[in-house]
Protein backbone atom coordinates (compact mmCIF):
# COMPACT_ATOMS: atom_id res chain seq x y z
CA UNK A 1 -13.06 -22.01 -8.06
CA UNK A 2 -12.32 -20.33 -11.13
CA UNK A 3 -10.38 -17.41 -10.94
CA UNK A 4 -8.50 -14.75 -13.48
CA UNK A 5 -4.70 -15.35 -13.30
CA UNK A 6 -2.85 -12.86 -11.34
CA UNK A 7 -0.45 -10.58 -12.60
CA UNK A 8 2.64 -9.15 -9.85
CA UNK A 9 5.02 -6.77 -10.05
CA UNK A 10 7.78 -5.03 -8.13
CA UNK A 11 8.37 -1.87 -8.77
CA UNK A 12 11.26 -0.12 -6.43
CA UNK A 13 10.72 -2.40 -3.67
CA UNK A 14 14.32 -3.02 -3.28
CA UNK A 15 15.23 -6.05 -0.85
CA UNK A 16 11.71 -6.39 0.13
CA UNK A 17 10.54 -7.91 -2.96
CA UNK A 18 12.28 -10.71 -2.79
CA UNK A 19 10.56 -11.39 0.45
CA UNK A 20 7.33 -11.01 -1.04
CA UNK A 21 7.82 -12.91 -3.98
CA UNK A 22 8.31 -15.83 -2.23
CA UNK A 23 5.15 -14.96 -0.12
CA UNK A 24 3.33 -15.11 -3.25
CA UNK A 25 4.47 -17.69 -4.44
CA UNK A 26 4.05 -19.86 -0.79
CA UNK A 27 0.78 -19.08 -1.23
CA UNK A 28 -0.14 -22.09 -3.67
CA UNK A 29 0.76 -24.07 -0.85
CA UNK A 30 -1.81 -22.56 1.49
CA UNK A 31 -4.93 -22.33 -0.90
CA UNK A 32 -6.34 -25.08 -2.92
CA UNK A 33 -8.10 -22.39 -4.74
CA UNK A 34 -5.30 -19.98 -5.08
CA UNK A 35 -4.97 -18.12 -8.75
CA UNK A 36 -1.72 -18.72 -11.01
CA UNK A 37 0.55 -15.90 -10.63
CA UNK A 38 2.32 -14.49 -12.95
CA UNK A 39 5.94 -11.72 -12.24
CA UNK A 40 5.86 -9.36 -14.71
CA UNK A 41 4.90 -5.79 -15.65
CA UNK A 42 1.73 -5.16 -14.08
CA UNK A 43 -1.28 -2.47 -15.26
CA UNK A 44 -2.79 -2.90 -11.28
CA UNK A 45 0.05 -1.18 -9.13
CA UNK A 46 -0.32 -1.54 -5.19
CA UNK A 47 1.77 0.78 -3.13
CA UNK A 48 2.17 0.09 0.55
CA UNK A 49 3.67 3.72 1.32
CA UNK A 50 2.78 7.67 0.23
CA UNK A 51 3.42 8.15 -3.04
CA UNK A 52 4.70 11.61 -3.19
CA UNK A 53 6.90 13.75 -0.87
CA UNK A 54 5.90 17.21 -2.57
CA UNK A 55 3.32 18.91 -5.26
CA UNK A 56 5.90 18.62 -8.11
CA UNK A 57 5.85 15.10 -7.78
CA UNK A 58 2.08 14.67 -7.66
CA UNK A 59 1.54 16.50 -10.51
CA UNK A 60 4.40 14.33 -12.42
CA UNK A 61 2.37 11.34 -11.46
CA UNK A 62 -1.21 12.68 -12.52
CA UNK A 63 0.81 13.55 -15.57
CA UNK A 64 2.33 10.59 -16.04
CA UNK A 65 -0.95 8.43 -14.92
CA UNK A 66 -3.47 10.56 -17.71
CA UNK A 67 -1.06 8.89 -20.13
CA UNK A 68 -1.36 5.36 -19.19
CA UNK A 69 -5.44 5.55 -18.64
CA UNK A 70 -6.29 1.87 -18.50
CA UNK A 71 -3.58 1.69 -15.22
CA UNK A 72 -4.93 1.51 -11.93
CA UNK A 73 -3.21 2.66 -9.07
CA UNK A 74 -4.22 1.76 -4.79
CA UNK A 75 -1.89 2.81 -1.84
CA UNK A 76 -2.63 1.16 0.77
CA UNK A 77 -1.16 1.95 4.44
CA UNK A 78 -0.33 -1.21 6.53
CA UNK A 79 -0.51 0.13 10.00
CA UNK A 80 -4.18 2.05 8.97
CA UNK A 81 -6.06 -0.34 11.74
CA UNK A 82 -3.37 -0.28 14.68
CA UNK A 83 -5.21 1.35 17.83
CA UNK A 84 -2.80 4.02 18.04
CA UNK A 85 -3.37 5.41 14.26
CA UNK A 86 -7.17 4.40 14.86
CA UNK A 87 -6.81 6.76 17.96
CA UNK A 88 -4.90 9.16 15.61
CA UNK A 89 -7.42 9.67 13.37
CA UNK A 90 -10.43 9.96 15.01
CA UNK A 91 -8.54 13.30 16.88
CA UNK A 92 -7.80 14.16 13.69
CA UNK A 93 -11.46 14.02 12.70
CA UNK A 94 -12.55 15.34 15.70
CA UNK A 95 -11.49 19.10 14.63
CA UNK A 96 -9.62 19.88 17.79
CA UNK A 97 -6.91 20.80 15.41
CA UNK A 98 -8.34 23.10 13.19
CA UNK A 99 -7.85 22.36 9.17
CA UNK A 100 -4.64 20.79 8.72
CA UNK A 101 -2.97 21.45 5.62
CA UNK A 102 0.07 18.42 6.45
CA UNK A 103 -0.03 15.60 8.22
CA UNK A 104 3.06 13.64 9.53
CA UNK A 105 2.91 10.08 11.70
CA UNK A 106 6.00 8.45 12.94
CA UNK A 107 4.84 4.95 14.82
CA UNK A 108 7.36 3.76 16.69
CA UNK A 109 6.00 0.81 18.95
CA UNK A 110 7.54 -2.21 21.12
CA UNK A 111 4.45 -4.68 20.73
CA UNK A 112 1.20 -4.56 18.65
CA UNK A 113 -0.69 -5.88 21.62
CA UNK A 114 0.11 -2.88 24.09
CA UNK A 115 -1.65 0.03 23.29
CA UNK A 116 1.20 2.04 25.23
């Protein structure tokens, strides 16, 4: 299969990175197919948590991100499809609680396989 080179950075990942460095790099070990990858500065940028904790922050980053235009930026949230946030949501959706205008979850959880 021919595929484009990938491209990976870590950007304030702390101890974690390491970790998935050498996932990445496993990877070619798994795959027959798998891409080269490449660590190094990255125009793609994957965030696995909430970018901002307030406005002033948000507005840095739309500041900072109309500067940089060809960047493209995806958070993703790891624990989206657990039956508990899926459960989570959907009362969210439901409009039992009116219009939020802040949403906090805190997961805490003993096994993925009890939804308890």
């Amino acid at each position: 299969m021919n595929q484009e080179n990938a491209v990976v950075g870590f950007i304030g990942a702390g101890g974690i990175a390491r970790s998935h460095a050498f996932a990445i790099n496993s990877l070619r070990y798994l795959y027959n197919d798998y891409p080269e990858v490449e660590l190094a500065a990255i125009k793609r940028i994957y965030l696995e948590k909430p970018v901002c904790s307030n406005h002033d922050e948000e507005i840095a980053l739309v500041e900072l991100i109309s500067k940089h235009p060809g960047v493209k930026i995806q958070v993703g949230f790891q624990y989206l499809f657990i039956a508990a946030v899926r459960e989570a949501l959907s009362f969210w959706k439901s409009g039992k609680f009116g219009l939020p205008i802040h949403f906090e979850l805190k997961y805490y959880h003993s096994d993925y396989l009890q939804r308890e």
